[in-house]
C-alpha atoms as a PDB file:
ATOM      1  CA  UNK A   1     -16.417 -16.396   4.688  1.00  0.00           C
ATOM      2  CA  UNK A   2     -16.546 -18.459   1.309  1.00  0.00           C
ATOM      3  CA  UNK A   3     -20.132 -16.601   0.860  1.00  0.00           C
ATOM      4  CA  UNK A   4     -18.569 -13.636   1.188  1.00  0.00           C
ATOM      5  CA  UNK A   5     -16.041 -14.146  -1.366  1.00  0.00           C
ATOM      6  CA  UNK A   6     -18.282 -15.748  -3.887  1.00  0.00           C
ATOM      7  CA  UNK A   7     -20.543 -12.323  -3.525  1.00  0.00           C
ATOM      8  CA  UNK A   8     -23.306 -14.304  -2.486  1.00  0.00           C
ATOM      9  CA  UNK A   9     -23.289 -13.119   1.324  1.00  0.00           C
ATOM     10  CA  UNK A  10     -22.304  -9.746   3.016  1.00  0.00           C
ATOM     11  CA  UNK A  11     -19.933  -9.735   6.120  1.00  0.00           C
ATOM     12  CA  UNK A  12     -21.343  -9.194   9.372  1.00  0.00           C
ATOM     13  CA  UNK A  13     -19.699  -6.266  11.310  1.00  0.00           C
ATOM     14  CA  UNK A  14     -17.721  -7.892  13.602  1.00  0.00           C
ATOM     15  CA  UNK A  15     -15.876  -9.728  10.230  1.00  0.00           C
ATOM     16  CA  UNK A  16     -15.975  -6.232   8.494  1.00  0.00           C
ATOM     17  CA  UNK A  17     -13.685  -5.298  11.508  1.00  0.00           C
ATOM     18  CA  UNK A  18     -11.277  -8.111  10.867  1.00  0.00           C
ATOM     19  CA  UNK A  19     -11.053  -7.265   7.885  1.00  0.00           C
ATOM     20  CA  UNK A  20     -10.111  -3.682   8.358  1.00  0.00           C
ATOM     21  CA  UNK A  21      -7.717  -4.512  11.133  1.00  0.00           C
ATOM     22  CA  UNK A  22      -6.327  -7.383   8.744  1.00  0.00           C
ATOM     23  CA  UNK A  23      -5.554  -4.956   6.290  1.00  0.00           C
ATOM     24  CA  UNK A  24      -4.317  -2.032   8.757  1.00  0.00           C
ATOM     25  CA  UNK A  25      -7.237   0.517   7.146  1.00  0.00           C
ATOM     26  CA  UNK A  26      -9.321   2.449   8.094  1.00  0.00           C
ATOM     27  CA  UNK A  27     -13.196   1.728   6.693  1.00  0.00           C
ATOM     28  CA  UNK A  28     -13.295   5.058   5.123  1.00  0.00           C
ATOM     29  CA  UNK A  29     -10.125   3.675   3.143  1.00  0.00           C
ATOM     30  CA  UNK A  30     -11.768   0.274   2.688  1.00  0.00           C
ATOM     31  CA  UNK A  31     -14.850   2.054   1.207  1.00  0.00           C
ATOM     32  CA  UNK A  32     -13.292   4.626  -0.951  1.00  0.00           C
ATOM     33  CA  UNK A  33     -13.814   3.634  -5.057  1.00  0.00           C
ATOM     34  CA  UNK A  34     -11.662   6.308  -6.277  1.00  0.00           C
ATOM     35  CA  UNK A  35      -8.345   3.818  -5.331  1.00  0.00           C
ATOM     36  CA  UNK A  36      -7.412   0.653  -6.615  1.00  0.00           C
ATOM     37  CA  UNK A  37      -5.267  -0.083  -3.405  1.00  0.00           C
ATOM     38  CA  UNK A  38      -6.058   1.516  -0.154  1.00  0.00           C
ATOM     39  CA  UNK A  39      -3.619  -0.209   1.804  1.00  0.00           C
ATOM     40  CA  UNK A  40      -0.622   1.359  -0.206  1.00  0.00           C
ATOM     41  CA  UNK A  41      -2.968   4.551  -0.170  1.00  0.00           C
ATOM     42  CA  UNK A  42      -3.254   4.366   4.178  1.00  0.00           C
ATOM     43  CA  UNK A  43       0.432   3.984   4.170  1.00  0.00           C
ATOM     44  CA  UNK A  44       1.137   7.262   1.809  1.00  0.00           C
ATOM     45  CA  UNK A  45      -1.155   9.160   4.481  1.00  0.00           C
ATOM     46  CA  UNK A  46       0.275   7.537   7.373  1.00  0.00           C
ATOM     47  CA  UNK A  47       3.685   8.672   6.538  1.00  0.00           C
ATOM     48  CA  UNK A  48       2.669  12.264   5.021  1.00  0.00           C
ATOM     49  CA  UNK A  49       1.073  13.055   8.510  1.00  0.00           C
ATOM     50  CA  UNK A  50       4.577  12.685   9.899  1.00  0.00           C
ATOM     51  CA  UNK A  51       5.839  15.537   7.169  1.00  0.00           C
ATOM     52  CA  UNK A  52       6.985  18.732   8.724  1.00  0.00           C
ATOM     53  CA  UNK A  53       4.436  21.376   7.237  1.00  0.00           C
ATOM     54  CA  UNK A  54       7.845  22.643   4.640  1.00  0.00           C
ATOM     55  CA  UNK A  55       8.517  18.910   3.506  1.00  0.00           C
ATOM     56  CA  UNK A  56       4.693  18.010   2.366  1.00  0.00           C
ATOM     57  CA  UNK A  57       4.878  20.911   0.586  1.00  0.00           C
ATOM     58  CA  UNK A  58       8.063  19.761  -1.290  1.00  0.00           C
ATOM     59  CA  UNK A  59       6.458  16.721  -1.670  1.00  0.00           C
ATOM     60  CA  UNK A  60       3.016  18.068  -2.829  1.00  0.00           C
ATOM     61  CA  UNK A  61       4.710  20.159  -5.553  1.00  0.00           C
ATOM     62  CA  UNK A  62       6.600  16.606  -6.096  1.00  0.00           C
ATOM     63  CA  UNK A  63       3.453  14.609  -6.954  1.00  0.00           C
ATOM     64  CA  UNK A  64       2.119  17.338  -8.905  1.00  0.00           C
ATOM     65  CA  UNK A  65       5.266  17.173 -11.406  1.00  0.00           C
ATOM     66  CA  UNK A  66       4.643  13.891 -11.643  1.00  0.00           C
ATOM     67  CA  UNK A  67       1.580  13.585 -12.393  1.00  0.00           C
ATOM     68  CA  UNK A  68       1.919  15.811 -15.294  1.00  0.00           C
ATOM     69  CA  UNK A  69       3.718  13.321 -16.694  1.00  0.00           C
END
């Protein structure tokens, strides 16, 4: 593992696993660049996904307020 941290070694898949399970993502998460924190970004989904269809919508129009910020 210390070779893997010090950049000088790539995971094998089995530790890529354990690391995705460690972390309670999914590898497309683990792999997406576009955000800084995919754990907090998994548990956004996770809890959107149990929005009734009317309440992401609220909460779509939500984020996009305040984002214009």
């Amino acid at each position: 593992m210390q070779g893997i941290t010090s950049g000088k070694a790539y995971p094998s898949i089995k530790q890529l696993y354990n690391i995705r399970d460690y972390f309670g993502i999914t590898l497309s998460e683990f792999f997406d660049e576009e955000t800084d924190d995919p754990q907090r970004m998994h548990t956004v989904l996770s809890l959107a996904k149990q929005l009734t269809p009317a309440d992401l919508d609220r909460m779509i129009d939500l984020m996009g307020r305040l984002g214009e910020k």
